[in-house]
Protein backbone atom coordinates (compact mmCIF):
# COMPACT_ATOMS: atom_id res chain seq x y z
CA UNK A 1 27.49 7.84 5.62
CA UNK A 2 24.80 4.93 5.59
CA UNK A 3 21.99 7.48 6.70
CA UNK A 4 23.38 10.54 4.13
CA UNK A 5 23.42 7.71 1.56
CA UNK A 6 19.97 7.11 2.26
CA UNK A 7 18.86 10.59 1.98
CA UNK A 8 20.43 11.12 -1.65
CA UNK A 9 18.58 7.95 -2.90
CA UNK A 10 15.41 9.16 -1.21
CA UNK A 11 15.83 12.52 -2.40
CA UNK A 12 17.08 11.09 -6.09
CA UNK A 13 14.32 8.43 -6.07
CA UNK A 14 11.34 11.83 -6.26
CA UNK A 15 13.06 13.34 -8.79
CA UNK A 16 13.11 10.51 -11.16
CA UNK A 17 9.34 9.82 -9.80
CA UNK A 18 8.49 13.67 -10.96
CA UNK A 19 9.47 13.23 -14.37
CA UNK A 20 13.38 14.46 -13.92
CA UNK A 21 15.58 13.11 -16.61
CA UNK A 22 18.03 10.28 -15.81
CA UNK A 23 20.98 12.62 -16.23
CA UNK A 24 19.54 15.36 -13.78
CA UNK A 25 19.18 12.51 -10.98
CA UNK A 26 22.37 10.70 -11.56
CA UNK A 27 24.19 14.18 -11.46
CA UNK A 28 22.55 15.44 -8.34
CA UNK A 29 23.21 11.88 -6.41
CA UNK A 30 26.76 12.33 -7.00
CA UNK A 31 27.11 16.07 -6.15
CA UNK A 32 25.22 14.94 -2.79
CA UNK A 33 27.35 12.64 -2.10
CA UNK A 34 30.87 13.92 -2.45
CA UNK A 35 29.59 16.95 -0.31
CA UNK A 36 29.03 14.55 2.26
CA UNK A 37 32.41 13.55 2.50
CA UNK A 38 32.24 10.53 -0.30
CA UNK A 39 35.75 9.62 -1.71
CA UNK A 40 33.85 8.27 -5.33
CA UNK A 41 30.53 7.73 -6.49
CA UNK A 42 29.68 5.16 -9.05
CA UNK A 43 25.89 5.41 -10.01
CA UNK A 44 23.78 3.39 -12.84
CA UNK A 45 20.15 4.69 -13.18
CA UNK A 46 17.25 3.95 -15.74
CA UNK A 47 13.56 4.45 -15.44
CA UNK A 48 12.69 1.90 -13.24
CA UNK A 49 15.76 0.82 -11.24
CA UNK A 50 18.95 2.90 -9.21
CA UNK A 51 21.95 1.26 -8.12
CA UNK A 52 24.64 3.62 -6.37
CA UNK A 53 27.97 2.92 -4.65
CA UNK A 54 29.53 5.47 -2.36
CA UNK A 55 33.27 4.30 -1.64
CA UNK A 56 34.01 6.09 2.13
CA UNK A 57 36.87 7.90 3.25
CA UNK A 58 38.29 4.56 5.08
CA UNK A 59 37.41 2.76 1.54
CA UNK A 60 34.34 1.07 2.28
CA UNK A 61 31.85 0.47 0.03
CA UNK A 62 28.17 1.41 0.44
CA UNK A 63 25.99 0.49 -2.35
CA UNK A 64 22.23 0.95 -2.24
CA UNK A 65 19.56 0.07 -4.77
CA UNK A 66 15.89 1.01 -5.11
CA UNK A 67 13.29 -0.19 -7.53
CA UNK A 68 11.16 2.42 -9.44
CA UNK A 69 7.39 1.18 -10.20
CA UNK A 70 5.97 4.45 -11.23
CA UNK A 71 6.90 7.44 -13.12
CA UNK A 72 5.02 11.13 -13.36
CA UNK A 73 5.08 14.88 -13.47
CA UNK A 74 5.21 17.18 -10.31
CA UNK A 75 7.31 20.27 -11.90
CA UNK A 76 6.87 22.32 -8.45
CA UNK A 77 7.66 19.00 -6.56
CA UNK A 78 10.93 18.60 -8.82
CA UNK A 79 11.69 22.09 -8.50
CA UNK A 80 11.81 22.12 -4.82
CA UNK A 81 13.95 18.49 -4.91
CA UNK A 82 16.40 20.24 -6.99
CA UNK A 83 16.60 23.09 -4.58
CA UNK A 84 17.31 20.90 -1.53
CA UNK A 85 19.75 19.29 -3.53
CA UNK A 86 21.39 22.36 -4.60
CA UNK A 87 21.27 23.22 -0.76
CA UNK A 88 23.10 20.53 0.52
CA UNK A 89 25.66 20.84 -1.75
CA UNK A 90 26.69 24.42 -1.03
CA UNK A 91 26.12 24.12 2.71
CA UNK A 92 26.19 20.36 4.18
CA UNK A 93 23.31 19.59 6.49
CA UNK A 94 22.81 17.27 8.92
CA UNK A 95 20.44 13.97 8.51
CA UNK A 96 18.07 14.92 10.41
CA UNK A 97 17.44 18.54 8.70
CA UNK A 98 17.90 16.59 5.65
CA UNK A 99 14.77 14.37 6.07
CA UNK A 100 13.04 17.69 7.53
CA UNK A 101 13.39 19.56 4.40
CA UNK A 102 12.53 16.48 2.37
CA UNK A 103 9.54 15.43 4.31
CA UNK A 104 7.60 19.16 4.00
CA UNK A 105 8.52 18.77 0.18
CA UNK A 106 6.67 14.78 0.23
CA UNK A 107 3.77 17.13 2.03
CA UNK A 108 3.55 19.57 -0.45
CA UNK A 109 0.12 19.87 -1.76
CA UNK A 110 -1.42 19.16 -4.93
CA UNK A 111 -4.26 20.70 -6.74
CA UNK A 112 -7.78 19.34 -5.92
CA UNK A 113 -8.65 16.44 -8.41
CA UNK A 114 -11.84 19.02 -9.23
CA UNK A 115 -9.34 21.58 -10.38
CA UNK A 116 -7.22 19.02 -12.28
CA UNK A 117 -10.77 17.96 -14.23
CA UNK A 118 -11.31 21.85 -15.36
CA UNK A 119 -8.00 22.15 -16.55
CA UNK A 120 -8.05 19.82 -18.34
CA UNK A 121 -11.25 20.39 -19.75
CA UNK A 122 -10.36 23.54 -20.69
CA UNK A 123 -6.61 22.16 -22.27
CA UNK A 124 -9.28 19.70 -24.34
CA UNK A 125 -11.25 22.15 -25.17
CA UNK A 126 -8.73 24.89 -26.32
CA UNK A 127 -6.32 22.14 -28.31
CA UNK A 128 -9.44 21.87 -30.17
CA UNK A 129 -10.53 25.22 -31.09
CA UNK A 130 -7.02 25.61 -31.91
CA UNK A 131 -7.08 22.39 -34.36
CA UNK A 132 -9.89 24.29 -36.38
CA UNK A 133 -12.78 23.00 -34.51
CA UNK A 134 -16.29 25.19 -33.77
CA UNK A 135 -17.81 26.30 -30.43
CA UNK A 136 -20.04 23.32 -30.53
CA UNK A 137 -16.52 20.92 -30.85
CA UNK A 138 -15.30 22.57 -28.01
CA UNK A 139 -18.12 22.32 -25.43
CA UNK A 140 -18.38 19.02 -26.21
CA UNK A 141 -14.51 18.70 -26.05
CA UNK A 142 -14.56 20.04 -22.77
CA UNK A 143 -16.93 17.57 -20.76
CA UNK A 144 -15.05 14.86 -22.99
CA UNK A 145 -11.80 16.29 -21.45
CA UNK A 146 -13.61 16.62 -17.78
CA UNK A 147 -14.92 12.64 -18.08
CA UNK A 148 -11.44 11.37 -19.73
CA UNK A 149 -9.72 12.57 -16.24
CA UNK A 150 -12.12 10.71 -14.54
CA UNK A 151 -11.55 7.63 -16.01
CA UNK A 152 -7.60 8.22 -15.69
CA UNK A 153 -8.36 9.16 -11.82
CA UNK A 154 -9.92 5.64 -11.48
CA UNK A 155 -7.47 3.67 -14.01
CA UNK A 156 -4.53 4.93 -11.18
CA UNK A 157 -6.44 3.03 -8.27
CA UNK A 158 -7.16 0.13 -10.44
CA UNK A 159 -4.85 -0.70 -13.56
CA UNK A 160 -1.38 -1.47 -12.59
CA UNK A 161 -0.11 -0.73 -16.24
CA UNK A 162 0.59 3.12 -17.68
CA UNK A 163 -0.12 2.02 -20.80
CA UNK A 164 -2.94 0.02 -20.56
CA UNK A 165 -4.59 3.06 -18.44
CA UNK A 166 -3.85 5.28 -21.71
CA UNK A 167 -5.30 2.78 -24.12
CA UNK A 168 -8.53 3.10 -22.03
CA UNK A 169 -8.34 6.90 -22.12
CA UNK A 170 -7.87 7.06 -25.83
CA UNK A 171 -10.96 4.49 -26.16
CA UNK A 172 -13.23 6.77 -23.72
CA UNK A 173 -12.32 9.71 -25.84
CA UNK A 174 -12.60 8.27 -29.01
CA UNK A 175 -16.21 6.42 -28.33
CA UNK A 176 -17.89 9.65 -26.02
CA UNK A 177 -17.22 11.54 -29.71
CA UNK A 178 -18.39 9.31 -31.86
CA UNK A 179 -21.76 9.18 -29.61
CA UNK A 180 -21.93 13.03 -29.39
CA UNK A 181 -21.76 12.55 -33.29
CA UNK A 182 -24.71 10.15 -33.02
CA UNK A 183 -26.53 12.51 -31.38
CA UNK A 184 -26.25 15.23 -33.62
CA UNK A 185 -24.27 17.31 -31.26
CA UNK A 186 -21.35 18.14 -33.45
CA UNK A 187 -20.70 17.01 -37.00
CA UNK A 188 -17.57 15.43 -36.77
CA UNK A 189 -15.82 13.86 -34.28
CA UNK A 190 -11.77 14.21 -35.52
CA UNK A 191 -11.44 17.93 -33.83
CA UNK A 192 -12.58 16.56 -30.76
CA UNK A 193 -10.81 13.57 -30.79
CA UNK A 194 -7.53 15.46 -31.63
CA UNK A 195 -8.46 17.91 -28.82
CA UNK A 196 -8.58 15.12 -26.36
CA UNK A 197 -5.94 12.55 -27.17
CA UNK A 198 -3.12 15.61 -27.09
CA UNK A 199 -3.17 15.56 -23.50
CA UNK A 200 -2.75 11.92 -23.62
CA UNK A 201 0.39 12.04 -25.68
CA UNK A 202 4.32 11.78 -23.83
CA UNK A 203 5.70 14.55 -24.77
CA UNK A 204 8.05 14.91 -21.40
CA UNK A 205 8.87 11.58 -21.66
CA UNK A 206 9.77 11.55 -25.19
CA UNK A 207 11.86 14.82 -24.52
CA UNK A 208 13.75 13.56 -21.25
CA UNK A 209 14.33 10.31 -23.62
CA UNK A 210 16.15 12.47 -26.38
CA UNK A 211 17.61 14.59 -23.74
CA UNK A 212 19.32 11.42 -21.83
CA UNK A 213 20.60 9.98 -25.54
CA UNK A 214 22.38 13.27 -26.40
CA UNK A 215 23.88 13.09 -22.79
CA UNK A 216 24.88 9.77 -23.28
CA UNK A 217 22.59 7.48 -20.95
CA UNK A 218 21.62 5.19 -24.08
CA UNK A 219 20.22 2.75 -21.93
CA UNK A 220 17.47 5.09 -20.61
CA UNK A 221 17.00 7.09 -23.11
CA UNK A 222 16.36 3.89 -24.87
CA UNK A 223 13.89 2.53 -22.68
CA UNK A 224 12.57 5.81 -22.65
CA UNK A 225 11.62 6.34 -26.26
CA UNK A 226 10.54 2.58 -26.53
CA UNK A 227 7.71 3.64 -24.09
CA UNK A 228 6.58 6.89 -25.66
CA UNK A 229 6.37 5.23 -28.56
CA UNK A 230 3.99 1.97 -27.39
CA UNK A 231 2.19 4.89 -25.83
CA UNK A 232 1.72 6.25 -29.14
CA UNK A 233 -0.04 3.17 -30.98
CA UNK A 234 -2.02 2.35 -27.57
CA UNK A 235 -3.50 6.00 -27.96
CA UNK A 236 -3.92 4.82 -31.94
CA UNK A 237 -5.11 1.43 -31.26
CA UNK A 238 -7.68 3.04 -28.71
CA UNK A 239 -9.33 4.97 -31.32
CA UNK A 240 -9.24 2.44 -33.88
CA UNK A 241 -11.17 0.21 -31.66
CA UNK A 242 -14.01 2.56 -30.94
CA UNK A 243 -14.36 3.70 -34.96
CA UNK A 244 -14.57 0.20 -35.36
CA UNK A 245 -17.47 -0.12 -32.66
CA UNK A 246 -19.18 3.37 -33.81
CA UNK A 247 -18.52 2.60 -37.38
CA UNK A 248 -16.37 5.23 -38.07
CA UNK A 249 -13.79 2.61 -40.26
């Protein structure tokens, strides 16, 4: 039962690492581990911390905990945690198939981090032709877009806090369209800047924080909305930094 316990948290530790709701995870732990022959399961989970007890058929008590430090999004990743999940629930498997199954889905692969710069180029510069903005706001939108991931590739290796790696984004953004301003390359800089910061903004997180307050995890979905929302003025204090710098204020 120790090694199945260990195999739910593992397994309920990527989900909540993917960007799965608090709910989600604390619902597949416990369908885990009554299939595995658990008498009760008593689970608390937020964002960065999971405590679960699994009380045996003989009445022992098993209670693990793990510490979160980092949170993301891997939809295929999540998707294929969910189906394992869904798989051990319907037909039992043994530990060692267990960590099989979950060790190809750790090994999955991710796209190239040349591919994750175009698309998000092109996400930068479509949210800005969308906005209103002109051909010219958009090319430059898209290398903006292309450069911003870089930055955020290097923030991941070097800055420690999510926020602090957004404030920087927002900055980079901000000042690289004020300067194509300067240049003469567009004539104003807010469709590009809007283009930009919208991939920056939380929107999964602040919808798996109203999603785990209607289901009743306060706590998280708390915690939750607390962090969109610093992420929010870290995006706005980023800009108003650089307009300050560039003049723009």
């Amino acid at each position: 039962m120790k090694e199945l316990l260990t195999c739910a948290m593992d397994i309920g530790e990527q989900m909540l690492v993917c960007g799965a709701e608090v709910h989600r995870v604390e619902d597949s732990i416990q369908r885990m581990c009554l299939s595995m022959g658990a008498k009760r399961v008593d689970i608390f989970i937020i964002t960065s911390s999971m405590v679960v007890t699994v009380y045996t058929p003989s009445g022992e008590a098993l209670t693990q905990t793990r510490r979160i430090t980092g949170t993301g999004t891997n939809m295929e990743r999540l998707h294929r945690l969910n189906d394992l999940s869904r798989k051990i629930c319907t037909s039992p498997l043994g530990v060692t198939e267990i960590r099989e199954e979950f060790q190809k889905i750790q090994e999955t692969k991710v796209y190239s981090f040349g591919v994750q710069c175009l698309v998000c180029a092109v996400i930068a510069g479509a949210f800005t032709l969308f906005f209103g903005g002109g051909l010219a706001d958009a090319l430059v939108s898209l290398c903006v877009g292309a450069l911003v991931k870089l930055l955020s590739k290097i923030c991941e290796k070097t800055v420690t806090s999510r926020i602090f790696d957004k404030f920087l984004c927002a900055f980079a953004a901000s000042l690289l369209a004020f300067i194509a301003m300067r240049l003469s390359l567009i004539s104003g800089v807010d469709k590009v800047i809007i283009g930009n910061i919208m991939s920056l903004i939380p929107g999964i997180g602040l919808t798996n924080a109203l999603r785990d307050l209607f289901t009743g995890d306060h706590i998280a979905g708390l915690i939750r909305t607390i962090e969109s929302g610093l992420i929010a003025l870290v995006i706005a204090a980023g800009y108003f930094l650089s307009a300050i710098l560039m003049g723009g204020v």
